[in-house]
Protein backbone atom coordinates (compact mmCIF):
# COMPACT_ATOMS: atom_id res chain seq x y z
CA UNK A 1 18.80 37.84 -37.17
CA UNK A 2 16.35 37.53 -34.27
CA UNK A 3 15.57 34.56 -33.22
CA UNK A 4 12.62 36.02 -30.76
CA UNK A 5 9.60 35.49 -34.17
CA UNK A 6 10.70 31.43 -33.91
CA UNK A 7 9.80 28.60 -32.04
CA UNK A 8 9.28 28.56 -28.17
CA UNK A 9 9.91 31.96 -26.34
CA UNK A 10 13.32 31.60 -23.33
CA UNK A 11 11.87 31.65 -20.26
CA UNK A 12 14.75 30.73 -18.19
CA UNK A 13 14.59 31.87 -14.39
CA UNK A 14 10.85 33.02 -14.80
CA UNK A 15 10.65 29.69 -14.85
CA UNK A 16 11.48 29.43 -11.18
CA UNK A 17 8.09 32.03 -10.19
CA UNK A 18 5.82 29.20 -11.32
CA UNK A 19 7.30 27.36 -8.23
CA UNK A 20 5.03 26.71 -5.95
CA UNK A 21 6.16 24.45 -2.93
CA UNK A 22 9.02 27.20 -1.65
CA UNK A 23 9.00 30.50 -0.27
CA UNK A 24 9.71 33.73 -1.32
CA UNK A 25 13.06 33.81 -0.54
CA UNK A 26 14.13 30.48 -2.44
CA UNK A 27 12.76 31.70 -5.37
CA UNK A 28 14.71 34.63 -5.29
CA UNK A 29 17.59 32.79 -4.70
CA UNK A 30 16.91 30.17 -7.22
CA UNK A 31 16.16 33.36 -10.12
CA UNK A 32 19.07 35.16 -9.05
CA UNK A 33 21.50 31.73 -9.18
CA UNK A 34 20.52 31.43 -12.55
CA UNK A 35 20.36 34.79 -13.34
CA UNK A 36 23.82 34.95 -12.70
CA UNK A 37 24.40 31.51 -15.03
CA UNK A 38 22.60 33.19 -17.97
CA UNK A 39 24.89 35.99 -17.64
CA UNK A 40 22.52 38.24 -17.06
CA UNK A 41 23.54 39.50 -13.71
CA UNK A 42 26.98 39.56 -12.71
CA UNK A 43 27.19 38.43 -9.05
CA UNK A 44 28.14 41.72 -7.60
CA UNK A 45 24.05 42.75 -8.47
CA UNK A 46 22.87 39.31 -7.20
CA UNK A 47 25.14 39.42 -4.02
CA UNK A 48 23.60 43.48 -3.71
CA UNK A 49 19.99 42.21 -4.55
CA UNK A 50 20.01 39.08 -1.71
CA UNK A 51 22.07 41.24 1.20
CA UNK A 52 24.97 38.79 1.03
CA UNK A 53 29.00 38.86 0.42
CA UNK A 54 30.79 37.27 -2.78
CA UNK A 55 32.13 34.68 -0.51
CA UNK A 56 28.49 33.74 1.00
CA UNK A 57 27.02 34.14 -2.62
CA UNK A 58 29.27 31.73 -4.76
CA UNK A 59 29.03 29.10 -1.26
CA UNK A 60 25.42 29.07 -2.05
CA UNK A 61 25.60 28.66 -6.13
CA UNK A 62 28.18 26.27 -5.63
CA UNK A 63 26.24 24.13 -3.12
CA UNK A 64 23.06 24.83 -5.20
CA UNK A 65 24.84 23.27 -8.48
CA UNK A 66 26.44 20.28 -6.85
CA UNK A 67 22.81 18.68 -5.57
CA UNK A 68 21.18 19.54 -8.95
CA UNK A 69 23.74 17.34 -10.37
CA UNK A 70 23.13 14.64 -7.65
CA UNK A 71 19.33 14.96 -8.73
CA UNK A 72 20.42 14.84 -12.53
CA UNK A 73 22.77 11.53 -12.30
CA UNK A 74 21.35 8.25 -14.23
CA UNK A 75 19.23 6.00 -12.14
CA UNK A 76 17.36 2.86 -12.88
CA UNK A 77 14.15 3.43 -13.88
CA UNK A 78 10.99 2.19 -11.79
CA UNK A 79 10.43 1.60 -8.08
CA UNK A 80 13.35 0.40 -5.77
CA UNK A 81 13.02 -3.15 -5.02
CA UNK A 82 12.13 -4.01 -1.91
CA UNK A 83 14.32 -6.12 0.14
CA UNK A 84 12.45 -8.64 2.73
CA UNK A 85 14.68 -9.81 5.48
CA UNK A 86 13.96 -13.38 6.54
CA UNK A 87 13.72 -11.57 10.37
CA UNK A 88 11.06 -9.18 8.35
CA UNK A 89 9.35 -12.49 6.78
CA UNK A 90 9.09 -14.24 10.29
CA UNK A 91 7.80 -10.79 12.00
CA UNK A 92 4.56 -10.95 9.45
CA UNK A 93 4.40 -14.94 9.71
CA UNK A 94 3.84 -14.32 13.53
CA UNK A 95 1.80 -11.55 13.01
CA UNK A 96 -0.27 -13.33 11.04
CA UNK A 97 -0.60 -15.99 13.49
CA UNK A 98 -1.17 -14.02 15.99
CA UNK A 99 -4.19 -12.79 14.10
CA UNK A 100 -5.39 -16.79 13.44
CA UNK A 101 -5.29 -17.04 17.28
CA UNK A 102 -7.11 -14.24 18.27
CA UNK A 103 -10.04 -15.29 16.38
CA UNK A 104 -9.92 -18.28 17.48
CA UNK A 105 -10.04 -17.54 21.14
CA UNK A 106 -12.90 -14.85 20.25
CA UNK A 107 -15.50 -17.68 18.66
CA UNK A 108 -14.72 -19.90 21.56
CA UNK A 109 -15.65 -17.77 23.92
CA UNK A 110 -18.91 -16.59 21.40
CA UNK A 111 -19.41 -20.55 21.83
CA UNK A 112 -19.46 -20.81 25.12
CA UNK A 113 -21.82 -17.82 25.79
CA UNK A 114 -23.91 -19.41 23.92
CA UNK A 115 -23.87 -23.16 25.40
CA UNK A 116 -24.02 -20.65 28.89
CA UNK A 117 -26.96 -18.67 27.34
CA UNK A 118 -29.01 -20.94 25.04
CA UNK A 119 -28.38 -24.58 25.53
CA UNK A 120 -31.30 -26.00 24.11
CA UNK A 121 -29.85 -24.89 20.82
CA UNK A 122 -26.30 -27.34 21.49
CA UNK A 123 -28.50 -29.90 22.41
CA UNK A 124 -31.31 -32.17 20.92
CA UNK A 125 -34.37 -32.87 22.37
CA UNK A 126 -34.13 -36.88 23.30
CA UNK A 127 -37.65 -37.96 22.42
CA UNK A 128 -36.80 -36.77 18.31
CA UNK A 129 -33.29 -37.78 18.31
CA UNK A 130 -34.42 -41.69 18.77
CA UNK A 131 -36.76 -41.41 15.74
CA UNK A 132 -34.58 -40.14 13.39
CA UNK A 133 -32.48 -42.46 14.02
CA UNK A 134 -35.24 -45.59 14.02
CA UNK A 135 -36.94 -43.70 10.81
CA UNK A 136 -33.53 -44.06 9.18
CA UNK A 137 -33.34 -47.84 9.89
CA UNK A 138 -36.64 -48.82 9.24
CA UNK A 139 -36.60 -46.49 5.95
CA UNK A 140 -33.38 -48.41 4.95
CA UNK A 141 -34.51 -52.43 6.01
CA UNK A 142 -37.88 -51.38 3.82
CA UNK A 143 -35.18 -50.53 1.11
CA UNK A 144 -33.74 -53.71 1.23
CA UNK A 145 -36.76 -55.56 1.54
CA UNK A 146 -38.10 -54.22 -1.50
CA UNK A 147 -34.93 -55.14 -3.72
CA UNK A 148 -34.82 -58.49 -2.76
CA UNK A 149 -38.17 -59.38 -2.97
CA UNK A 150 -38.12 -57.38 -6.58
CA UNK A 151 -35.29 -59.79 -7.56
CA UNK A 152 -37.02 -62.75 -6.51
CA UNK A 153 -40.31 -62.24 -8.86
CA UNK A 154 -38.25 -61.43 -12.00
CA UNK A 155 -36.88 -64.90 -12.07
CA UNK A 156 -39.88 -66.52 -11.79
């Protein structure tokens, strides 16, 4: 009984030609490793087919297998955590800082060019400065005024 009529078709080390970050020559390498796994080459045709000895051949397999393993071995899931050293904390808290500081010094200096540049607009005029401030008081006794004199007529 065939099994070649029922569900998905082997593709084995074709597998390996859809590759596409390698070159030519690890592919070959990779097909013929597991060509040789799937039995069908013996290693004397993949030793003949990549120009190497026995010895060179089953280094290479053998080297192949143990990091597929190492990429195969159970590993918690999700991204490493990140470990913050409290030297790696105080290196950003300066930084920071240092940040803080700079713009600091920059609108000072954007301050003074302007009190150097433009000093009527730091400054206020004299004559408009007094008014305010007697507009304010008289505003406020005229306030007062009116409240007590208000109280005074309700009583009768």
């Amino acid at each position: 009984m065939s099994q070649q009529g029922r569900g998905r078709p082997r593709e084995g080390a074709e597998l390996v030609e859809k590759l596409e970050e390698c070159s030519q020559q690890a592919r070959t390498r990779l097909k013929t490793i597991f060509q040789t796994v799937g039995g069908e080459l013996t290693v004397e045709q993949a030793c003949a087919m990549l120009g190497i000895n026995r010895s060179a051949f089953n280094k290479m397999r053998s080297g192949f297998m143990a990091n597929a393993v190492q990429l195969l071995e159970p590993r918690p899931s999700g991204r490493k955590k990140r470990i913050v050293t409290a030297e790696q904390t105080e290196i950003q808290r300066l930084r920071e800082e240092n940040d803080q500081l700079k713009f600091q010094v920059k609108a000072q200096q954007v301050r003074e060019e302007i009190g150097i540049l433009m000093p009527h607009l730091l400054k206020e005029p004299a004559s408009e400065a007094g008014k305010k401030t007697k507009r304010k008081e008289k505003q406020t006794k005229n306030k007062q005024a009116r409240t007590s004199s208000a109280g005074r007529s309700w009583r009768g």
